[in-house]
Protein backbone atom coordinates (compact mmCIF):
# COMPACT_ATOMS: atom_id res chain seq x y z
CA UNK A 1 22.68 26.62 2.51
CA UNK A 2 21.70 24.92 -0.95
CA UNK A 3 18.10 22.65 -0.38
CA UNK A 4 18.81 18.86 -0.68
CA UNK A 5 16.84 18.91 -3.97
CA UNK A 6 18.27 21.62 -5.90
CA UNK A 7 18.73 20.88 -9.43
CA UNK A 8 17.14 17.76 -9.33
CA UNK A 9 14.22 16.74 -11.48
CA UNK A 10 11.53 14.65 -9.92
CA UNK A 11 8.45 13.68 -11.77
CA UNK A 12 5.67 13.11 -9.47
CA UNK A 13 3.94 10.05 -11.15
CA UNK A 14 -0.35 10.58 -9.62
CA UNK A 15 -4.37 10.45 -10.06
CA UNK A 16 -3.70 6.76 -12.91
CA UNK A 17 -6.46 4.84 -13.62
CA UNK A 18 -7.80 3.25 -10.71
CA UNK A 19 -10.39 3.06 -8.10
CA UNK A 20 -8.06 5.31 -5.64
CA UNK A 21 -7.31 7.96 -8.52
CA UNK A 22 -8.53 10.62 -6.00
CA UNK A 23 -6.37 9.77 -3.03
CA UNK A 24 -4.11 9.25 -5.40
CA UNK A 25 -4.22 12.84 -6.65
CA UNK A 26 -3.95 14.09 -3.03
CA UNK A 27 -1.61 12.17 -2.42
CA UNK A 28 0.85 13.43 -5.22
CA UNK A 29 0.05 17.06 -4.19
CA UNK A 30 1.66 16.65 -0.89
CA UNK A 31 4.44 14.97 -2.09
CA UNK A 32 5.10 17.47 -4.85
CA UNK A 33 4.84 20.55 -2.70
CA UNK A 34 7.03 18.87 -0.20
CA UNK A 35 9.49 18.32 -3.08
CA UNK A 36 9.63 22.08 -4.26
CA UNK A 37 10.05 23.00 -0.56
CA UNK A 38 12.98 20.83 -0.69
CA UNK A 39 14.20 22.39 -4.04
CA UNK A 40 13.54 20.32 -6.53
CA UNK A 41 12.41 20.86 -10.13
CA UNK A 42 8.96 18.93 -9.99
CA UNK A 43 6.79 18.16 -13.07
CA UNK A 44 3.50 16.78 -11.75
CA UNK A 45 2.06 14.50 -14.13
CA UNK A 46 -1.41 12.46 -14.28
CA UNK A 47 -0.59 9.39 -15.35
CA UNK A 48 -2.23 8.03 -17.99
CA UNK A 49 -1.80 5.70 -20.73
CA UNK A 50 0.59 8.00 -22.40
CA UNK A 51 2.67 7.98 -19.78
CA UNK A 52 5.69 6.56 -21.59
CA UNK A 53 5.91 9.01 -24.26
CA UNK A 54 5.04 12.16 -21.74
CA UNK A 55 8.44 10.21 -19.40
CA UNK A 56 10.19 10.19 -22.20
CA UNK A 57 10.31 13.61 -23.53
CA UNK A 58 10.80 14.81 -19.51
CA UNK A 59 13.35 12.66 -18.89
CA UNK A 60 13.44 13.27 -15.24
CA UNK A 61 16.58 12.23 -12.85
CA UNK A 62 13.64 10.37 -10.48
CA UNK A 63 10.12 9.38 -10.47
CA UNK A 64 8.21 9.75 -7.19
CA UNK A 65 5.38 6.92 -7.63
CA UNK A 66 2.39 8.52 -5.53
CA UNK A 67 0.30 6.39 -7.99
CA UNK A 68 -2.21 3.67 -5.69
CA UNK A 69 -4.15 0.52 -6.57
CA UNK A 70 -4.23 -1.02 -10.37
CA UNK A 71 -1.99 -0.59 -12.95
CA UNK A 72 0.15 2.10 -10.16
CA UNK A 73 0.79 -0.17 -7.83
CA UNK A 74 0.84 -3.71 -9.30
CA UNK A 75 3.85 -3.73 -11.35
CA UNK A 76 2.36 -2.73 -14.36
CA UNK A 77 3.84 0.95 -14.21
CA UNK A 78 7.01 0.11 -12.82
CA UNK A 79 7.38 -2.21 -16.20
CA UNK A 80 6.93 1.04 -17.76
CA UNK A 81 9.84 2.86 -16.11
CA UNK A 82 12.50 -0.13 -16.07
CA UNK A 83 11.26 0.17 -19.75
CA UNK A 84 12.17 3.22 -19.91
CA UNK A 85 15.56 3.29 -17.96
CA UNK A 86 14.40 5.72 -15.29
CA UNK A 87 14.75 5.62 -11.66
CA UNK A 88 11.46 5.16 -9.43
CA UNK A 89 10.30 5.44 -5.99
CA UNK A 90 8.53 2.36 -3.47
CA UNK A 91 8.54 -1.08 -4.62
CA UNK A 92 9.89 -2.67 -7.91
CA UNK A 93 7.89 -4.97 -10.58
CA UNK A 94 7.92 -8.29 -8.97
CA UNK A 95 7.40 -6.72 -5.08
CA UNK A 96 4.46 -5.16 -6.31
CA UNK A 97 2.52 -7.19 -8.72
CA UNK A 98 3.13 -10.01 -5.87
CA UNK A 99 1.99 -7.82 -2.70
CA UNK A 100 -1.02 -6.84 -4.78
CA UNK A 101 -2.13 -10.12 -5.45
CA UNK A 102 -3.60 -10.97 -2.04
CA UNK A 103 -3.96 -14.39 -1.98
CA UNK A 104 0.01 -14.84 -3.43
CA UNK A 105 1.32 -12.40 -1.20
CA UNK A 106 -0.86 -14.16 1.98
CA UNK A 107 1.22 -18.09 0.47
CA UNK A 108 4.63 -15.92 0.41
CA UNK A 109 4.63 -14.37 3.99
CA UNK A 110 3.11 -17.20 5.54
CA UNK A 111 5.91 -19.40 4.39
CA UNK A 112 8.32 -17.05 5.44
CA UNK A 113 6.58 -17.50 9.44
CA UNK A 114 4.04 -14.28 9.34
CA UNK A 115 0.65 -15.17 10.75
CA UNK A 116 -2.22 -14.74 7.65
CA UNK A 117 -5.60 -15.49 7.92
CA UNK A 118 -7.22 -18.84 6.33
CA UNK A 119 -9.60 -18.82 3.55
CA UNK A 120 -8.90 -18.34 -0.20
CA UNK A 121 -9.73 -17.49 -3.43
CA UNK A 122 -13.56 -18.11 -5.14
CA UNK A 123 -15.58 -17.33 -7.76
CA UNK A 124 -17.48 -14.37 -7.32
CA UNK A 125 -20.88 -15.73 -8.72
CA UNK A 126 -20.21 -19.08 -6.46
CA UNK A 127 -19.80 -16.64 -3.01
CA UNK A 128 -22.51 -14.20 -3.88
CA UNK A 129 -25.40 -17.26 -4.55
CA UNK A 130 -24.79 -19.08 -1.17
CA UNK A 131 -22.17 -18.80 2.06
CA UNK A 132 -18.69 -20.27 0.94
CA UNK A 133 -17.50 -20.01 4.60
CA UNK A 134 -19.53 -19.73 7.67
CA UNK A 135 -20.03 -16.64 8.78
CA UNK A 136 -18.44 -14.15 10.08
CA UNK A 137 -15.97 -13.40 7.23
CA UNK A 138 -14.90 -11.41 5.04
CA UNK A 139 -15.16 -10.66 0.64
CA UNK A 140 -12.52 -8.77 -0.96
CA UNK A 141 -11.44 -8.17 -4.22
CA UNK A 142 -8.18 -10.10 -4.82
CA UNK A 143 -6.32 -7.32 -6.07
CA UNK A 144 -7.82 -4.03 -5.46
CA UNK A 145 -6.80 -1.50 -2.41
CA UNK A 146 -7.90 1.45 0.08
CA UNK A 147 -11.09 -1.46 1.27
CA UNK A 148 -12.53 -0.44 -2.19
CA UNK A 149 -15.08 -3.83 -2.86
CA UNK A 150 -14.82 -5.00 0.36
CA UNK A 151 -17.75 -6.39 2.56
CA UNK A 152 -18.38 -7.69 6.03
CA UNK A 153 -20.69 -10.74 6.52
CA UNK A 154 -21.84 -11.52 9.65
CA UNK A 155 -23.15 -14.02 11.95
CA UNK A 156 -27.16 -14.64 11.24
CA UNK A 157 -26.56 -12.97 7.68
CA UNK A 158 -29.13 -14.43 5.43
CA UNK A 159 -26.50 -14.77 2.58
CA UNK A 160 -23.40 -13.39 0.89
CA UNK A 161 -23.38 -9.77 -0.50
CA UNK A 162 -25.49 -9.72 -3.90
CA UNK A 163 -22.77 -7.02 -5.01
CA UNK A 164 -21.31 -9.86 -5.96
CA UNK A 165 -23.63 -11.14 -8.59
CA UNK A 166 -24.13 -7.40 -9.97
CA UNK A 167 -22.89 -6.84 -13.85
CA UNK A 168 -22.02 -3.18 -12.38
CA UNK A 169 -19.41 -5.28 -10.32
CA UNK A 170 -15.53 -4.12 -12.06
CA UNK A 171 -13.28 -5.94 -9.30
CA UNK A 172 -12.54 -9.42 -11.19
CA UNK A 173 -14.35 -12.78 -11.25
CA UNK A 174 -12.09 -14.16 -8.43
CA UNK A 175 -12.63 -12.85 -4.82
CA UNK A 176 -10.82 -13.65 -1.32
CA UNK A 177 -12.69 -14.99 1.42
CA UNK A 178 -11.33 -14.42 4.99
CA UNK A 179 -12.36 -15.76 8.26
CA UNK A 180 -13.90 -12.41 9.88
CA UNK A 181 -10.99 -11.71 12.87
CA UNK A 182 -12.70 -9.00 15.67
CA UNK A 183 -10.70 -6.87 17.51
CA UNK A 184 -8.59 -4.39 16.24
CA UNK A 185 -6.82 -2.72 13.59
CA UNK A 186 -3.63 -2.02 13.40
CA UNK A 187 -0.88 -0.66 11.44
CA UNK A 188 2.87 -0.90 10.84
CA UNK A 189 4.78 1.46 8.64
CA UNK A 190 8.00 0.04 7.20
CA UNK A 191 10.71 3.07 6.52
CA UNK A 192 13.83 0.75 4.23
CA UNK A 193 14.63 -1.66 7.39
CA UNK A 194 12.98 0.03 10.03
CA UNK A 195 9.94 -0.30 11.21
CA UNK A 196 8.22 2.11 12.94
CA UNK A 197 5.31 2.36 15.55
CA UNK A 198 2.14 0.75 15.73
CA UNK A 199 -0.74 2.68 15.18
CA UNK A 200 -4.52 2.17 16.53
CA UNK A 201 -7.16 2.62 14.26
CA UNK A 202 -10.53 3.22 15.46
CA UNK A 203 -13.08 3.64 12.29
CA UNK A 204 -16.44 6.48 13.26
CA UNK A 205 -18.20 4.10 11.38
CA UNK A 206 -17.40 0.32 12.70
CA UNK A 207 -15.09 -0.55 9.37
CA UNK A 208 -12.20 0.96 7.73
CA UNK A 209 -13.07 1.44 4.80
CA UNK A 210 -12.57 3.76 2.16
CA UNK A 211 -14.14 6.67 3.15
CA UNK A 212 -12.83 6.01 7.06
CA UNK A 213 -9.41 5.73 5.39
CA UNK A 214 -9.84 9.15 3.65
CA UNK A 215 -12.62 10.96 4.84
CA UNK A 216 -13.29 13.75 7.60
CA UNK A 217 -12.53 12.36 10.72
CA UNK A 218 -13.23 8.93 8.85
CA UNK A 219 -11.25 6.71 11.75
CA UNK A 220 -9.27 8.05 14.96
CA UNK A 221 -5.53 7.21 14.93
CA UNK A 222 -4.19 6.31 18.22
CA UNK A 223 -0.40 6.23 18.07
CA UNK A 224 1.28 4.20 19.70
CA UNK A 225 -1.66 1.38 19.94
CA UNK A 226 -2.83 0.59 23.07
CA UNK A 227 -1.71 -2.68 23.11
CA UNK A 228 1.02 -4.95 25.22
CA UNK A 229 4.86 -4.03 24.41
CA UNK A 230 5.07 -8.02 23.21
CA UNK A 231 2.00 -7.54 20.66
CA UNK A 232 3.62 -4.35 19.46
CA UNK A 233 7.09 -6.33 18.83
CA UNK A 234 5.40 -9.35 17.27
CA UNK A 235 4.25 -6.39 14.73
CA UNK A 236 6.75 -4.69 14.11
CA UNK A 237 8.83 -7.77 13.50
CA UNK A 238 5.45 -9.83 10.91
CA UNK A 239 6.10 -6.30 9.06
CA UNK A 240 9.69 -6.28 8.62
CA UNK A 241 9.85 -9.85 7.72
CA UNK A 242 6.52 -9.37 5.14
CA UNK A 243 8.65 -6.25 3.81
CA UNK A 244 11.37 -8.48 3.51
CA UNK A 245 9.72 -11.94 1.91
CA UNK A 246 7.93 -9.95 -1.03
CA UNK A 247 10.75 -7.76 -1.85
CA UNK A 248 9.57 -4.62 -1.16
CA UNK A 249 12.08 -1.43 -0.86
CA UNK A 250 11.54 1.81 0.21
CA UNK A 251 8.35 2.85 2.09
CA UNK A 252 5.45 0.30 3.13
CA UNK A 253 2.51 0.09 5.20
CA UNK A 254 1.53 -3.50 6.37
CA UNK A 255 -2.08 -4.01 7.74
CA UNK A 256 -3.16 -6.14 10.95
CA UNK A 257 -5.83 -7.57 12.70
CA UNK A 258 -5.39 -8.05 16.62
CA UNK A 259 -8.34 -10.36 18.73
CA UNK A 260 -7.22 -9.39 21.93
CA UNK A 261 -9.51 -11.74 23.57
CA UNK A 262 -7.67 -14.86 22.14
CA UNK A 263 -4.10 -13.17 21.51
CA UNK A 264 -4.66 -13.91 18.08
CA UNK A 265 -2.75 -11.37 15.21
CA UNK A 266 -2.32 -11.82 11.72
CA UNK A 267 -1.38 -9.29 8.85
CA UNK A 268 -3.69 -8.75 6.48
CA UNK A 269 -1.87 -7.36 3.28
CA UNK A 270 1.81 -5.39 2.60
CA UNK A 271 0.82 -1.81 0.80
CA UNK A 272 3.81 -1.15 -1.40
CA UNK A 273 2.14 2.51 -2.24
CA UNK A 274 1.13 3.75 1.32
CA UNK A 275 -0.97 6.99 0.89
CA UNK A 276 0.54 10.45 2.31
CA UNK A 277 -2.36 12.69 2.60
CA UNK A 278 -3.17 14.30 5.33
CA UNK A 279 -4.93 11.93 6.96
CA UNK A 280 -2.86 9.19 5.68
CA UNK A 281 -0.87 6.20 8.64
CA UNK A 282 3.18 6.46 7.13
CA UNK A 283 3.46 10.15 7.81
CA UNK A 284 1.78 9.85 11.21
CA UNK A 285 4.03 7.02 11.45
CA UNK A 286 7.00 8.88 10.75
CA UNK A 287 6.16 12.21 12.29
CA UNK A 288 5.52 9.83 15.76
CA UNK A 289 9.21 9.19 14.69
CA UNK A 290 10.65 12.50 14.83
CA UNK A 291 10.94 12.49 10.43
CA UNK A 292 8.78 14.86 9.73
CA UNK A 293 6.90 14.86 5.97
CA UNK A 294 9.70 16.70 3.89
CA UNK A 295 11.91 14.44 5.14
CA UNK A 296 9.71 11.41 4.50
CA UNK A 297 9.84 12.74 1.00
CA UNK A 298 13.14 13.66 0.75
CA UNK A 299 13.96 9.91 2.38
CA UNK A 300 11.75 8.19 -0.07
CA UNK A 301 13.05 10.18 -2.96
CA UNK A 302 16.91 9.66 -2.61
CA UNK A 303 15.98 5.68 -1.86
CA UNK A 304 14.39 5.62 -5.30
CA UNK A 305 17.47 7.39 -6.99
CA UNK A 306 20.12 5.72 -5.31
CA UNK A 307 18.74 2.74 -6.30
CA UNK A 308 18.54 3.80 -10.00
CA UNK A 309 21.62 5.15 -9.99
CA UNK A 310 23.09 1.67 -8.77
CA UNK A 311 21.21 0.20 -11.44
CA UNK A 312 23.88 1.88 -14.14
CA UNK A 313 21.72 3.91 -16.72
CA UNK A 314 21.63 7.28 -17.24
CA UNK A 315 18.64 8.16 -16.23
CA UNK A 316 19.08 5.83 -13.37
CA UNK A 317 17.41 2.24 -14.19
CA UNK A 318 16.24 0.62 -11.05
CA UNK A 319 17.96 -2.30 -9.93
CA UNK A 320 15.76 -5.59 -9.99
CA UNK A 321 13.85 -7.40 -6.89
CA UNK A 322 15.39 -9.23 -3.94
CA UNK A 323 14.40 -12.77 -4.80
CA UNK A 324 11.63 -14.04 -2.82
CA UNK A 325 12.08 -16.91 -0.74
């Protein structure tokens, strides 16, 4: 029986330029030994600002975008490959330069009915010299990923993080500041127009951040949550309709907060470039789903394609982004 990839060339599209260039190289491992499993001719590339020229002397029938945070996941490469004519994996230009950009992504999905928290976007020497919000809250970057730059301030905190007020600090002059929501964290992997499961995460170390995300036993993964079968709906259904309002296609991984005391949930942020390393929540998500990873590849791969090959080029030009409402 012939693989489903045979004679097909993907270019795995990893590592880039950002903050999450290691996930990002782990991530495009998996995904390219899952891809010569499944037959096809993979050139593994680490992306770099030559990556037009290296694309076009390839010319591959598909790119698989395991690329994460800037310049991978913000549009900025994808403008590169509709450049180019090629077809590409995940989300489009507009999908994600908009669910990158936190607090324009949190105005789109909360007009479109999905719960967000409050706060907004400040300077970052305003919030690091005195409290912008009361505490508890929270100081992210405004468009950076995988928790990198993000702090927790908390009741009876003296003041903001001085991080903030560092020159070492390389995540933009504008930061978001959220209202600090306890309970838990949750998860919602969106598979085309399917979500689906939610998963638990409990962080070893009190907050998921980066190295919980992607460390050793970083965070425990409890799938399905432990939560009511209502709260589980009202997730799945914010992270179909967030999938939905920003445009996003293929694969995403939306990100929730749950105060169980006061029934309270809200998403987060829409990740348009969910990781798949081992540890990572879409495979778990999928696996939990009876689609185990080669087919999560395979799936993700023959989305991206399909859509180029709709798009009318040769090498398979994507088709542009569902407008968002």
């Amino acid at each position: 029986m012939p693989l489903p990839l045979a004679g097909r060339h993907v270019a795995v599209l990893m590592g880039g330029l950002s903050a999450e260039r290691e996930v990002s190289l782990t991530s495009g491992a998996a995904c390219g030994d899952a891809l010569e499993r499944l037959g096809a001719r993979v050139s593994r590339i680490d992306a770099g600002r030559d990556i037009a020229a290296v694309l076009t002397r390839l010319r591959p029938d598909v790119c698989f975008n395991a690329l994460h945070g800037a310049w991978g996941e913000d549009g900025c490469v994808q403008g590169v490959l509709e450049t180019l004519g090629l077809a590409y994996t995940h989300s489009g230009v507009l999908a994600s330069a908009l669910a990158m950009d936190k607090a324009r992504a949190k105005a789109v999905m909360a007009a479109a009915g999905v719960p967000v928290p409050g706060g907004g976007l400040h300077d970052r020497f305003e919030a690091g010299r005195a409290h912008v919000m009361a505490p508890p809250y929270v100081v992210k970057p405004n468009t950076q990923g995988s928790s990198v730059g993000v702090f927790l301030v908390f009741e009876g905190a003296n003041g903001p993080p001085l991080e903030l007020l560092e020159p070492a600090w390389v995540f933009g002059d504008r930061v978001m500041i959220e209202p600090y929501v306890p309970g838990l964290e949750l998860a919602v992997a969106v598979m085309g127009d399917r979500a689906l499961t939610v998963t638990q995460i409990e962080p070893r170390t009190g907050f998921y951040d980066y190295e919980a995300k992607y460390g050793d036993h970083g965070s425990a993964h409890i799938l399905p949550a432990h939560i009511r079968p209502e709260v589980a709906d009202r997730a799945l259904r914010h992270a179909l309709a967030a999938h939905a309002a920003l445009g996003c296609r293929g694969v995403t991984r939306s990100d929730f907060r749950y105060d169980d005391i006061n029934d309270l949930l809200v998403l987060l942020e829409v990740n348009t470039q969910p990781g798949m390393t081992p540890t990572s929540l879409v495979p778990e998500q999928a696996a939990h789903a009876g689609i185990g990873f080669d087919e999560l590849v395979l799936w993700i791969t023959e989305d991206g394609h399909a859509r180029g090959v709709a798009g009318g080029t040769a090498g398979g030009r994507q088709t542009s982004d569902q407008s968002v409402p």
